[in-house]
PDB file of N, CA and C in Angstrom:
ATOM      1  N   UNK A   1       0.856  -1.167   0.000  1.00  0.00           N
ATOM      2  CA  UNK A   1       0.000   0.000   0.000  1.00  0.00           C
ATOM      3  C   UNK A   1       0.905   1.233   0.000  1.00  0.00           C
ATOM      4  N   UNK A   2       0.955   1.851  -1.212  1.00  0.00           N
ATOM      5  CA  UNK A   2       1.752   3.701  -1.017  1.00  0.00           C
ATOM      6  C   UNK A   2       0.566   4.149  -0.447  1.00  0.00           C
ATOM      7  N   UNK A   3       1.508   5.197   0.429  1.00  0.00           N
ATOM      8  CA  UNK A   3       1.106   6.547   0.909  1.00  0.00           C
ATOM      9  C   UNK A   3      -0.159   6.831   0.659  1.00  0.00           C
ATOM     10  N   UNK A   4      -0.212   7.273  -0.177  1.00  0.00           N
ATOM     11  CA  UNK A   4      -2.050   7.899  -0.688  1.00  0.00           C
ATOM     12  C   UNK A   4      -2.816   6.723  -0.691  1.00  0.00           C
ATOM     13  N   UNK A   5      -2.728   5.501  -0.964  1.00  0.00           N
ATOM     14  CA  UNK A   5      -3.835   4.766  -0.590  1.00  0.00           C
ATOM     15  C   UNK A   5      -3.887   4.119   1.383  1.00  0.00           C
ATOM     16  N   UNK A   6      -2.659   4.454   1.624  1.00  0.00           N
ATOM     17  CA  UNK A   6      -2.771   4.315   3.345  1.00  0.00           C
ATOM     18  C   UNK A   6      -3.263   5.752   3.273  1.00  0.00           C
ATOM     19  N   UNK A   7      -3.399   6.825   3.238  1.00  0.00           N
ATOM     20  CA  UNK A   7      -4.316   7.937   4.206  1.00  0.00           C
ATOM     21  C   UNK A   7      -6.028   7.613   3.801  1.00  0.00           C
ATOM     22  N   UNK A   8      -6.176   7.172   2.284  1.00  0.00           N
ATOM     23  CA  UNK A   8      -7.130   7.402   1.816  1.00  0.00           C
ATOM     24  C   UNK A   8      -8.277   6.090   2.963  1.00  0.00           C
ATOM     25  N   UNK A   9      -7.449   4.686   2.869  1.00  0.00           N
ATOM     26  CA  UNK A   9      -8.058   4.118   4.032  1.00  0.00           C
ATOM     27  C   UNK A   9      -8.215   4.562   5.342  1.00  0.00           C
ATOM     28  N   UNK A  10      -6.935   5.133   5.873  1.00  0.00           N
ATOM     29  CA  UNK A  10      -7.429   5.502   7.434  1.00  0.00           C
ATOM     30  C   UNK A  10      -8.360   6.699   7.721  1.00  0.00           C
ATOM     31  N   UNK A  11      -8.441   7.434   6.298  1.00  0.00           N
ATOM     32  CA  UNK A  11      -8.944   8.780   6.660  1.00  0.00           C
ATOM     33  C   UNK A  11     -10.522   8.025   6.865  1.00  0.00           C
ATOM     34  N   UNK A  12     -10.758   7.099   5.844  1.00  0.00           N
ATOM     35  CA  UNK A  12     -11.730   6.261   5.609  1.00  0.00           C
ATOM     36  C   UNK A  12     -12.499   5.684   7.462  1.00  0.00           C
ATOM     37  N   UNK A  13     -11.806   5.447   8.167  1.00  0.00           N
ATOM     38  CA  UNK A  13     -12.099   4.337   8.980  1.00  0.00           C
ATOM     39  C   UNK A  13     -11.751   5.358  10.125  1.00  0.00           C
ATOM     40  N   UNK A  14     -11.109   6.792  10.166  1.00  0.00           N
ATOM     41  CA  UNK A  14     -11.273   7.547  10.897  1.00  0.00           C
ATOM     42  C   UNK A  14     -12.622   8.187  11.134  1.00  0.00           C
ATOM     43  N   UNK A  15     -12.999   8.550   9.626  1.00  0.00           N
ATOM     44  CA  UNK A  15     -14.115   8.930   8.944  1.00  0.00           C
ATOM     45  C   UNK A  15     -15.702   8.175  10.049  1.00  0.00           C
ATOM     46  N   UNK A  16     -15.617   7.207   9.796  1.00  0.00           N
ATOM     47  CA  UNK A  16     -16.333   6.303   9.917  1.00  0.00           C
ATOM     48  C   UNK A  16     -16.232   5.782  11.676  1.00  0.00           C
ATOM     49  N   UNK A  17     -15.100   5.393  12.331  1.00  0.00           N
ATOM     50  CA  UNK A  17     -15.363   5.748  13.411  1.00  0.00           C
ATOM     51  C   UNK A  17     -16.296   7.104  14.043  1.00  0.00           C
ATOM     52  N   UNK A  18     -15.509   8.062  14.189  1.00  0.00           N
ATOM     53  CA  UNK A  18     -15.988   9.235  14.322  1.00  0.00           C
ATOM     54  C   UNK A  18     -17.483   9.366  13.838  1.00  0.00           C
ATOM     55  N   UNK A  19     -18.070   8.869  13.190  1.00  0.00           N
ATOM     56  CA  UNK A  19     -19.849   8.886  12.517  1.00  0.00           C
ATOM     57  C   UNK A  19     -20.573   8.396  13.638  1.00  0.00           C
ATOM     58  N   UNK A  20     -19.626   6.792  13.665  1.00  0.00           N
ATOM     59  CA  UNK A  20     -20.595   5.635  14.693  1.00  0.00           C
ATOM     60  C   UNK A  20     -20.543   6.305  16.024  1.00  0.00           C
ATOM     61  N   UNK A  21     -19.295   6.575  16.467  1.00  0.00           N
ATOM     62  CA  UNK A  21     -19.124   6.773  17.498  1.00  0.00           C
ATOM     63  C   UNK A  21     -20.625   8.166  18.328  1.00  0.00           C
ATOM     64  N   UNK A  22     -20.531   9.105  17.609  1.00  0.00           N
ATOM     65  CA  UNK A  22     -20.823  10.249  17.942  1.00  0.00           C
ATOM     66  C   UNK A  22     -22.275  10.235  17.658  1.00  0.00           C
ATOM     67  N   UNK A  23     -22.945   9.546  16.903  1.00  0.00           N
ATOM     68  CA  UNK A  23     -24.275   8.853  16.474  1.00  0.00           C
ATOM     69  C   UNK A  23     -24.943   8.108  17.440  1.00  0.00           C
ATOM     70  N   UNK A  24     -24.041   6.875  17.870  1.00  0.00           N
ATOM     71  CA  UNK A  24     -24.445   6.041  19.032  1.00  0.00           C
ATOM     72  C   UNK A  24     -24.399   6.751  21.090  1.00  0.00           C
ATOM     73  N   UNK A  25     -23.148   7.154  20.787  1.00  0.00           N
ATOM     74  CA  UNK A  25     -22.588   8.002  22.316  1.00  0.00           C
ATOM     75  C   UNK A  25     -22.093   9.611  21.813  1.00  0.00           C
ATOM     76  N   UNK A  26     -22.996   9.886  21.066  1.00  0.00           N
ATOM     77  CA  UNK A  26     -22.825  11.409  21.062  1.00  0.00           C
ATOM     78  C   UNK A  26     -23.273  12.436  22.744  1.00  0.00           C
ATOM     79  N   UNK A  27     -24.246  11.384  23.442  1.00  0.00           N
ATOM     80  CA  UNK A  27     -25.106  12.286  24.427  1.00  0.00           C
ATOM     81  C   UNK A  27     -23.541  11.967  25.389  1.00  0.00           C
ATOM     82  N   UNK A  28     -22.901  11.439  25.196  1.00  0.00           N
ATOM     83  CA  UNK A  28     -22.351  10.817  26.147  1.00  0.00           C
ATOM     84  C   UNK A  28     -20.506  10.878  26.339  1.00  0.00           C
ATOM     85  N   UNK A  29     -20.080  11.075  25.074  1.00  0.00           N
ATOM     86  CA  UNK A  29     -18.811  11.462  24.354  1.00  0.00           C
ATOM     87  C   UNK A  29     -18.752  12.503  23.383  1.00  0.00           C
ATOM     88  N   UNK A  30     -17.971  13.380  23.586  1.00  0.00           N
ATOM     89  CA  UNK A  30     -17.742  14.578  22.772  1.00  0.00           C
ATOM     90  C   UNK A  30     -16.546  13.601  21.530  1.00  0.00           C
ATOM     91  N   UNK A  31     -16.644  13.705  20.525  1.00  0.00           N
ATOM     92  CA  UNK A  31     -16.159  13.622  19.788  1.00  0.00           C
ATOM     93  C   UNK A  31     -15.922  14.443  18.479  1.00  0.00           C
ATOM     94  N   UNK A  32     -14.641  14.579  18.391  1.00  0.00           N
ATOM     95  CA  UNK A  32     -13.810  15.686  17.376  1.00  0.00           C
ATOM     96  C   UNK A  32     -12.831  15.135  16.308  1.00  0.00           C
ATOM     97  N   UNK A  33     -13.431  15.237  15.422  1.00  0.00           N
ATOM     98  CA  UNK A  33     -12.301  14.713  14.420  1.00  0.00           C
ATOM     99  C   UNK A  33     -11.376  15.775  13.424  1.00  0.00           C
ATOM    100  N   UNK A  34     -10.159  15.982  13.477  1.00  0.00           N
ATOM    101  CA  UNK A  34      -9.566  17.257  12.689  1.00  0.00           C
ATOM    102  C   UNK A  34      -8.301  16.749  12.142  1.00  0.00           C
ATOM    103  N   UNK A  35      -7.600  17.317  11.079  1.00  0.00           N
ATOM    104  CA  UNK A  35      -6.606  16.672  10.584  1.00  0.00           C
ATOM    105  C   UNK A  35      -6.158  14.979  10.738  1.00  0.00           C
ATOM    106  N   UNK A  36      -6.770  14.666  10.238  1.00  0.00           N
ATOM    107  CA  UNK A  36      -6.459  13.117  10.879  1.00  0.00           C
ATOM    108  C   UNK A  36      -6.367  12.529  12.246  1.00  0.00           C
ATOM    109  N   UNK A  37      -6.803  13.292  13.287  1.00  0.00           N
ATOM    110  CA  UNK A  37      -7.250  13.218  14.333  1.00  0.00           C
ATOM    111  C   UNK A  37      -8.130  12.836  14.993  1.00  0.00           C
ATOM    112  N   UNK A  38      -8.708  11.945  15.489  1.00  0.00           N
ATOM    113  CA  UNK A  38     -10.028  11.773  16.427  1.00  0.00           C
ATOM    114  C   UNK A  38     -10.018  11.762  17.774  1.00  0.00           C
ATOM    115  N   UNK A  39     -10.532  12.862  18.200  1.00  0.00           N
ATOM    116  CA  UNK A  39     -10.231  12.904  20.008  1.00  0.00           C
ATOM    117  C   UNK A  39     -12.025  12.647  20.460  1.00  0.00           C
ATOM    118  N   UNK A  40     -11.939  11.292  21.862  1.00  0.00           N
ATOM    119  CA  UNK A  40     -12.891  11.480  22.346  1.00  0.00           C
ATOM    120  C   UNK A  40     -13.048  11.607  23.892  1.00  0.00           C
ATOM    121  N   UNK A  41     -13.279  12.572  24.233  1.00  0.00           N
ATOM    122  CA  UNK A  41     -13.295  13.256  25.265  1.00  0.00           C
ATOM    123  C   UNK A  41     -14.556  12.199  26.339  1.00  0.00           C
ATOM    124  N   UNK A  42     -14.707  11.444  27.093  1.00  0.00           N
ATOM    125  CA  UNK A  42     -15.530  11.135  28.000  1.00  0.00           C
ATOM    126  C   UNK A  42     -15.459  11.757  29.542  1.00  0.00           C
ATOM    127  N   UNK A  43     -17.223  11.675  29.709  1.00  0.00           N
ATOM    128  CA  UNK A  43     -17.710  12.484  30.892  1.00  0.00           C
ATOM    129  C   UNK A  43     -16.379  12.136  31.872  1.00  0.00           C
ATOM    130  N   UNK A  44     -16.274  11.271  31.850  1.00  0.00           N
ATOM    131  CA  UNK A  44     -15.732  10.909  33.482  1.00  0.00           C
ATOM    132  C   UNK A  44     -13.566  11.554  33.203  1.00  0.00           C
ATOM    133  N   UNK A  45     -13.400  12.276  32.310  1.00  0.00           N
ATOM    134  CA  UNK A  45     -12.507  12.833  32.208  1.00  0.00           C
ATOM    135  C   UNK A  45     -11.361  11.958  31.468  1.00  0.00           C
ATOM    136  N   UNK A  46     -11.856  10.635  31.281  1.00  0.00           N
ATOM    137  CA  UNK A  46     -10.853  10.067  29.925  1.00  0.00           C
ATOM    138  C   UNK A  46     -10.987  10.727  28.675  1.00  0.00           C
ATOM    139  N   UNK A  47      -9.872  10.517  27.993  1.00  0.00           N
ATOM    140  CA  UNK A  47      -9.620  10.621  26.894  1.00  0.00           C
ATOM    141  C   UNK A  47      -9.000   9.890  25.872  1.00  0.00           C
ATOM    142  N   UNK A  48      -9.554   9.554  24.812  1.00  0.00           N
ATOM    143  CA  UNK A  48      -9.260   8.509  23.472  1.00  0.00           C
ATOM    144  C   UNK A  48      -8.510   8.965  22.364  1.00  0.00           C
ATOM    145  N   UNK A  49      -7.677   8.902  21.656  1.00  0.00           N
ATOM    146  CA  UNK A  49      -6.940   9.757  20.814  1.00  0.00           C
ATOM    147  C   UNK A  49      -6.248   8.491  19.639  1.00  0.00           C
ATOM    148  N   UNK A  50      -6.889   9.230  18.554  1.00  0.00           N
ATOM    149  CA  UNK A  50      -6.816   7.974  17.734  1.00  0.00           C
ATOM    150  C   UNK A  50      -6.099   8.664  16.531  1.00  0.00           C
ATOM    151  N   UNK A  51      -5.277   8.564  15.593  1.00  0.00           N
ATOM    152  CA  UNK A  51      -4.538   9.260  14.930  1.00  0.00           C
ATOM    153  C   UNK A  51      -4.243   8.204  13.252  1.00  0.00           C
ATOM    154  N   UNK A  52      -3.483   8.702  12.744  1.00  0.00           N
ATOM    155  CA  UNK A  52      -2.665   7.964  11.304  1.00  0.00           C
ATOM    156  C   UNK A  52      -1.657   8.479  11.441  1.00  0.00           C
ATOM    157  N   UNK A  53      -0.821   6.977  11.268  1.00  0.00           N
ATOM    158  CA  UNK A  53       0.572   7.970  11.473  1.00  0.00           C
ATOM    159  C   UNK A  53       1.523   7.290   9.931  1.00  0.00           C
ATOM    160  N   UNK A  54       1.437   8.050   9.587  1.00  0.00           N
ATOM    161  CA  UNK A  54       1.994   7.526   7.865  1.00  0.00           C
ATOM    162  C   UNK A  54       3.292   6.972   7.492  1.00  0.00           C
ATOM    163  N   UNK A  55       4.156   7.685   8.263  1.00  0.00           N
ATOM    164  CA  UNK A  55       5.471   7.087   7.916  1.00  0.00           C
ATOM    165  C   UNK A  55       5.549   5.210   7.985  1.00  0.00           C
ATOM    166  N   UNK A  56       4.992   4.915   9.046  1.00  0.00           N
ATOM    167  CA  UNK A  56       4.433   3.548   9.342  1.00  0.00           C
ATOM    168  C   UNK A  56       3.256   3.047   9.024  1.00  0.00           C
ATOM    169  N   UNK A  57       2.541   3.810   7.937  1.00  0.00           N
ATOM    170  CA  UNK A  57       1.372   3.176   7.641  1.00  0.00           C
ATOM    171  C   UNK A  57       0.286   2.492   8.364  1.00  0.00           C
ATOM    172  N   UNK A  58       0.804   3.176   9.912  1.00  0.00           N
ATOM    173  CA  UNK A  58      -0.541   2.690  10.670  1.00  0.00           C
ATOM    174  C   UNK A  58      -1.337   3.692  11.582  1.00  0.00           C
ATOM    175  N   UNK A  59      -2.280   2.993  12.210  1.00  0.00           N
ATOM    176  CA  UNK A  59      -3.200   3.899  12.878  1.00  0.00           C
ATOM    177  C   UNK A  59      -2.633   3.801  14.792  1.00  0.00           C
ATOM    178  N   UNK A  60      -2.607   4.624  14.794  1.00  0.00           N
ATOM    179  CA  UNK A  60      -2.106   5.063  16.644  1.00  0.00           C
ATOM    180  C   UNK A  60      -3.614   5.056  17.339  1.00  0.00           C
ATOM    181  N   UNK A  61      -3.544   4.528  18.625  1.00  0.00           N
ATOM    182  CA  UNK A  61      -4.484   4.525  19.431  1.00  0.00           C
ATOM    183  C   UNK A  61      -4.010   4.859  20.680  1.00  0.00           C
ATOM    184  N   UNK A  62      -4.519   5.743  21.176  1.00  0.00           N
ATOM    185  CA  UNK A  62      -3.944   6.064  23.171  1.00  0.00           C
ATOM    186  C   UNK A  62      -5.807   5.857  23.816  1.00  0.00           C
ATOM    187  N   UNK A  63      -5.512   4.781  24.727  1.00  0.00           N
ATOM    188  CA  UNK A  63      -6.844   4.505  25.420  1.00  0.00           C
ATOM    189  C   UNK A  63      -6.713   4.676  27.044  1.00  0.00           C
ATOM    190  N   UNK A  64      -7.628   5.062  27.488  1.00  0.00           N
ATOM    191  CA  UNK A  64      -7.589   5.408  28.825  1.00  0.00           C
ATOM    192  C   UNK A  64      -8.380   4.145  29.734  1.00  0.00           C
ATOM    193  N   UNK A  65      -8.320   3.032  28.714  1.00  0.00           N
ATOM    194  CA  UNK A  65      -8.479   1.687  29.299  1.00  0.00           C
ATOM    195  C   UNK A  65      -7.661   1.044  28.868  1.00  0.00           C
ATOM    196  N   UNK A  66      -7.232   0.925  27.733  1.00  0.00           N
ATOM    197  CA  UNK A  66      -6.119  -0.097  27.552  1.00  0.00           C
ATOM    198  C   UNK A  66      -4.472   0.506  27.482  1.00  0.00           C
ATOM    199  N   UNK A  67      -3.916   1.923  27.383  1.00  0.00           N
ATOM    200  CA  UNK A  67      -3.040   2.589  26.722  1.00  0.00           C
ATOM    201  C   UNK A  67      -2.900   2.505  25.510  1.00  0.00           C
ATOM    202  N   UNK A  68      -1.601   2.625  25.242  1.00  0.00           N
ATOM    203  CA  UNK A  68      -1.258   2.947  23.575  1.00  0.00           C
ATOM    204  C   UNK A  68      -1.385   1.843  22.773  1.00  0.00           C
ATOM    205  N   UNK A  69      -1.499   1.610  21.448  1.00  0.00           N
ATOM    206  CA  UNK A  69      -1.635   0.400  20.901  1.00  0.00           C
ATOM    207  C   UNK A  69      -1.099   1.270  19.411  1.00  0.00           C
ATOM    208  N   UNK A  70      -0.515   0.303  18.507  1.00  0.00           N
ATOM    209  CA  UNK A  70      -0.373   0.766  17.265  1.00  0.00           C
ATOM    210  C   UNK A  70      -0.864  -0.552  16.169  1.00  0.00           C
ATOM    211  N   UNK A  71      -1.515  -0.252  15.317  1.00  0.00           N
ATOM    212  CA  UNK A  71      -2.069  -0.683  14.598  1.00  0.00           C
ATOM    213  C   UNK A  71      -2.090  -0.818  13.014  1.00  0.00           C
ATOM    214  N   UNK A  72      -2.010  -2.076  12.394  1.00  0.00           N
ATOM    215  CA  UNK A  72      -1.487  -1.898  11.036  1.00  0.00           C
ATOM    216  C   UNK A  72      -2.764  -2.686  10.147  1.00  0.00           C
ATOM    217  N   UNK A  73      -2.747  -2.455   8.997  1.00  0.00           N
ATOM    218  CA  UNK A  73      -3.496  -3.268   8.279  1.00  0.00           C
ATOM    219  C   UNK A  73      -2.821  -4.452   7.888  1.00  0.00           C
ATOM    220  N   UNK A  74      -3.601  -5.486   8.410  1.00  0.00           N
ATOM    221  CA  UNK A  74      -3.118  -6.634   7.545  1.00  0.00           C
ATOM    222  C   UNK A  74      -4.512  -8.124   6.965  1.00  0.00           C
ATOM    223  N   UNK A  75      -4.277  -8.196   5.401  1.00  0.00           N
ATOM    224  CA  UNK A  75      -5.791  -8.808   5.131  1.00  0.00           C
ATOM    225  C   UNK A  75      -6.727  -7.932   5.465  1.00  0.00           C
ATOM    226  N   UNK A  76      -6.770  -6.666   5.376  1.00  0.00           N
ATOM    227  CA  UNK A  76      -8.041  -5.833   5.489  1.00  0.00           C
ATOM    228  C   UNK A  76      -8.395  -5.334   7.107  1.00  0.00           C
ATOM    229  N   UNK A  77      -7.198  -6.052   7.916  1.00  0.00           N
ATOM    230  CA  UNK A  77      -7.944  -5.638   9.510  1.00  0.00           C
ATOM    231  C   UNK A  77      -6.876  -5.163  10.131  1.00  0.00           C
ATOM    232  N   UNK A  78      -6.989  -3.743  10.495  1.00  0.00           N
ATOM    233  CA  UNK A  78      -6.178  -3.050  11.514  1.00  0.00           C
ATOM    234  C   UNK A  78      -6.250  -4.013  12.967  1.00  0.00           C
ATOM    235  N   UNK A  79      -5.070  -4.656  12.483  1.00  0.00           N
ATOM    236  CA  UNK A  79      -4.427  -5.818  13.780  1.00  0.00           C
ATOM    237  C   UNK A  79      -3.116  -4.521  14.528  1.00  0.00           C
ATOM    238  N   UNK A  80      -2.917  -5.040  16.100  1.00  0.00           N
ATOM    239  CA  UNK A  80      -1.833  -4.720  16.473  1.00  0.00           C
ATOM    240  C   UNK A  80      -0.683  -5.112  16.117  1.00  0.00           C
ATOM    241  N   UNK A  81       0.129  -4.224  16.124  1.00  0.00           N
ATOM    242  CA  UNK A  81       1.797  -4.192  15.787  1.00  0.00           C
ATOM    243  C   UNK A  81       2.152  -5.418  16.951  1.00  0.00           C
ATOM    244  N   UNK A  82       1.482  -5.635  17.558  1.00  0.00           N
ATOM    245  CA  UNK A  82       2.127  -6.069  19.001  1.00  0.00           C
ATOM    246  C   UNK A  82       1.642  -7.607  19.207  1.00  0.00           C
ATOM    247  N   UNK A  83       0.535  -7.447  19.326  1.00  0.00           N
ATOM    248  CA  UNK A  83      -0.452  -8.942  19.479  1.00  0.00           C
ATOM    249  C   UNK A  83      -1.220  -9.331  18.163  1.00  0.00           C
ATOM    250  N   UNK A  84      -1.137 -10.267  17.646  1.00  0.00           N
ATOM    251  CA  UNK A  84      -1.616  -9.991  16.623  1.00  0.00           C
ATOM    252  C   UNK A  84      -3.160 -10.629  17.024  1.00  0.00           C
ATOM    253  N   UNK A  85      -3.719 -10.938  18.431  1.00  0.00           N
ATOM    254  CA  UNK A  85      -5.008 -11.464  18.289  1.00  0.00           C
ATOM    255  C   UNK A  85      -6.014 -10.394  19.023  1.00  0.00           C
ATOM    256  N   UNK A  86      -5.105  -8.818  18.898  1.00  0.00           N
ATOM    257  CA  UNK A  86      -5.959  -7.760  18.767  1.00  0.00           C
ATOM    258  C   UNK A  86      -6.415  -6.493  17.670  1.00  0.00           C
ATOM    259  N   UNK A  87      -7.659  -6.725  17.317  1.00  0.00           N
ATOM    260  CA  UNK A  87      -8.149  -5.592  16.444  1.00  0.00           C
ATOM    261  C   UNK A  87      -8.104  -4.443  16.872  1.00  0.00           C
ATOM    262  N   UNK A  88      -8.634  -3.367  15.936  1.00  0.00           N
ATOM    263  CA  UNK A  88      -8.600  -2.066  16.245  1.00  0.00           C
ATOM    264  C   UNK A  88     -10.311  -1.564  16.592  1.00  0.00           C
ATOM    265  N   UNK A  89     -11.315  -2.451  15.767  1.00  0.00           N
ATOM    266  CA  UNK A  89     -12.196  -2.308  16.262  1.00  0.00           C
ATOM    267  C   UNK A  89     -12.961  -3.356  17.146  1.00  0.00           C
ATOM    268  N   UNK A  90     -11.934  -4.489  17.038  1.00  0.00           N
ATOM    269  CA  UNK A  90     -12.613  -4.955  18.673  1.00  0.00           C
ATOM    270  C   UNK A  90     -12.149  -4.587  19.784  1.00  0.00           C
ATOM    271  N   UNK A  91     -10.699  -4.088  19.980  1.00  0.00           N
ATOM    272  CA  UNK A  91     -10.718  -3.267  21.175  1.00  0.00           C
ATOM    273  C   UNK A  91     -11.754  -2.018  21.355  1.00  0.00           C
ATOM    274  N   UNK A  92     -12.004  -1.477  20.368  1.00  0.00           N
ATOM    275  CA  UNK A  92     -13.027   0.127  21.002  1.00  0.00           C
ATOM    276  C   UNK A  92     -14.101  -0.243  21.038  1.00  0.00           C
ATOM    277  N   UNK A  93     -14.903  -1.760  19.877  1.00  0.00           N
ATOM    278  CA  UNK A  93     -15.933  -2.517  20.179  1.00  0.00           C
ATOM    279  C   UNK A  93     -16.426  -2.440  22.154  1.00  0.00           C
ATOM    280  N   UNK A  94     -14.939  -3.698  22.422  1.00  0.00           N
ATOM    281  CA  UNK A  94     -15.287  -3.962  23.798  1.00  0.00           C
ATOM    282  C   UNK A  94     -15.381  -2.504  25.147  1.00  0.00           C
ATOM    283  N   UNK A  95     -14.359  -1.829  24.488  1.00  0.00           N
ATOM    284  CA  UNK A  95     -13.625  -0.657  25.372  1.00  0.00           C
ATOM    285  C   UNK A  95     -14.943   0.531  25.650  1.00  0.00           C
ATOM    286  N   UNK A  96     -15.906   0.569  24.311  1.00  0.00           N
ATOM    287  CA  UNK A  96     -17.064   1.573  23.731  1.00  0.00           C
ATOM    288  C   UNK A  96     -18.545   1.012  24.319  1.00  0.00           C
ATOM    289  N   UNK A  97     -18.334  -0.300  24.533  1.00  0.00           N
ATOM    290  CA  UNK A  97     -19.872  -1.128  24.442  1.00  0.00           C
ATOM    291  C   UNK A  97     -20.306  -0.972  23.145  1.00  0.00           C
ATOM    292  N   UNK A  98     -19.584  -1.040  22.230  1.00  0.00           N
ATOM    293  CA  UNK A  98     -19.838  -0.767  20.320  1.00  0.00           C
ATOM    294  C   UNK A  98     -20.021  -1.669  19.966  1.00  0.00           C
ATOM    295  N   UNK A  99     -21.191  -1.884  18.819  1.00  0.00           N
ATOM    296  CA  UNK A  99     -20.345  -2.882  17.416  1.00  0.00           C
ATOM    297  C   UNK A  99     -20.095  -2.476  16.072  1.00  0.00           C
ATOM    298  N   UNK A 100     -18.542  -2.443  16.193  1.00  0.00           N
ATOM    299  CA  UNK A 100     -17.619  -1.240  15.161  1.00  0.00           C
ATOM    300  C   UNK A 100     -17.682  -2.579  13.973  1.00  0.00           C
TER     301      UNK A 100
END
């Protein structure tokens, strides 16, 4: 995957987080999405910060339940750099009470 087709996906799935998210727990999470950015601010003073980070072609996650996680596409599913038997949207799935 070059460059422009890695932003064009994450902008994609940033995109698209940010919809569900703020649709489902809008009353409940402030959510902001800006330059490739998605910040979600919860009542109880966490904060979620979800990013693209290009040089590495993957997506950054900082969770105020799980910490940092970095995330790559592989076969179509933003798996961790780290574990590979974690997703990107089944962690915020479980982390959100979502189904991403």
């Amino acid at each position: 995957m070059n460059e422009t087709e890695f932003n064009q996906v994450a902008d994609g799935v940033l995109n698209h987080l940010a919809d569900v998210i703020d649709d489902v727990l809008g009353d409940r999470i402030d959510v902001e999405l800006h330059a490739g950015i998605l910040t979600m601010d919860l009542e109880n003073g966490g904060q979620y910060v979800i990013n693209k980070h290009g040089p590495n072609k993957e997506i950054w996650l900082s969770s105020p339940v799980s910490g940092a996680a970095h995330f790559k596409q592989i076969d179509g599913v933003w798996t961790s750099t780290r574990d590979s038997e974690r997703e990107l949207m089944g962690v915020l799935s479980k982390e959100l009470g979502l189904n991403l």
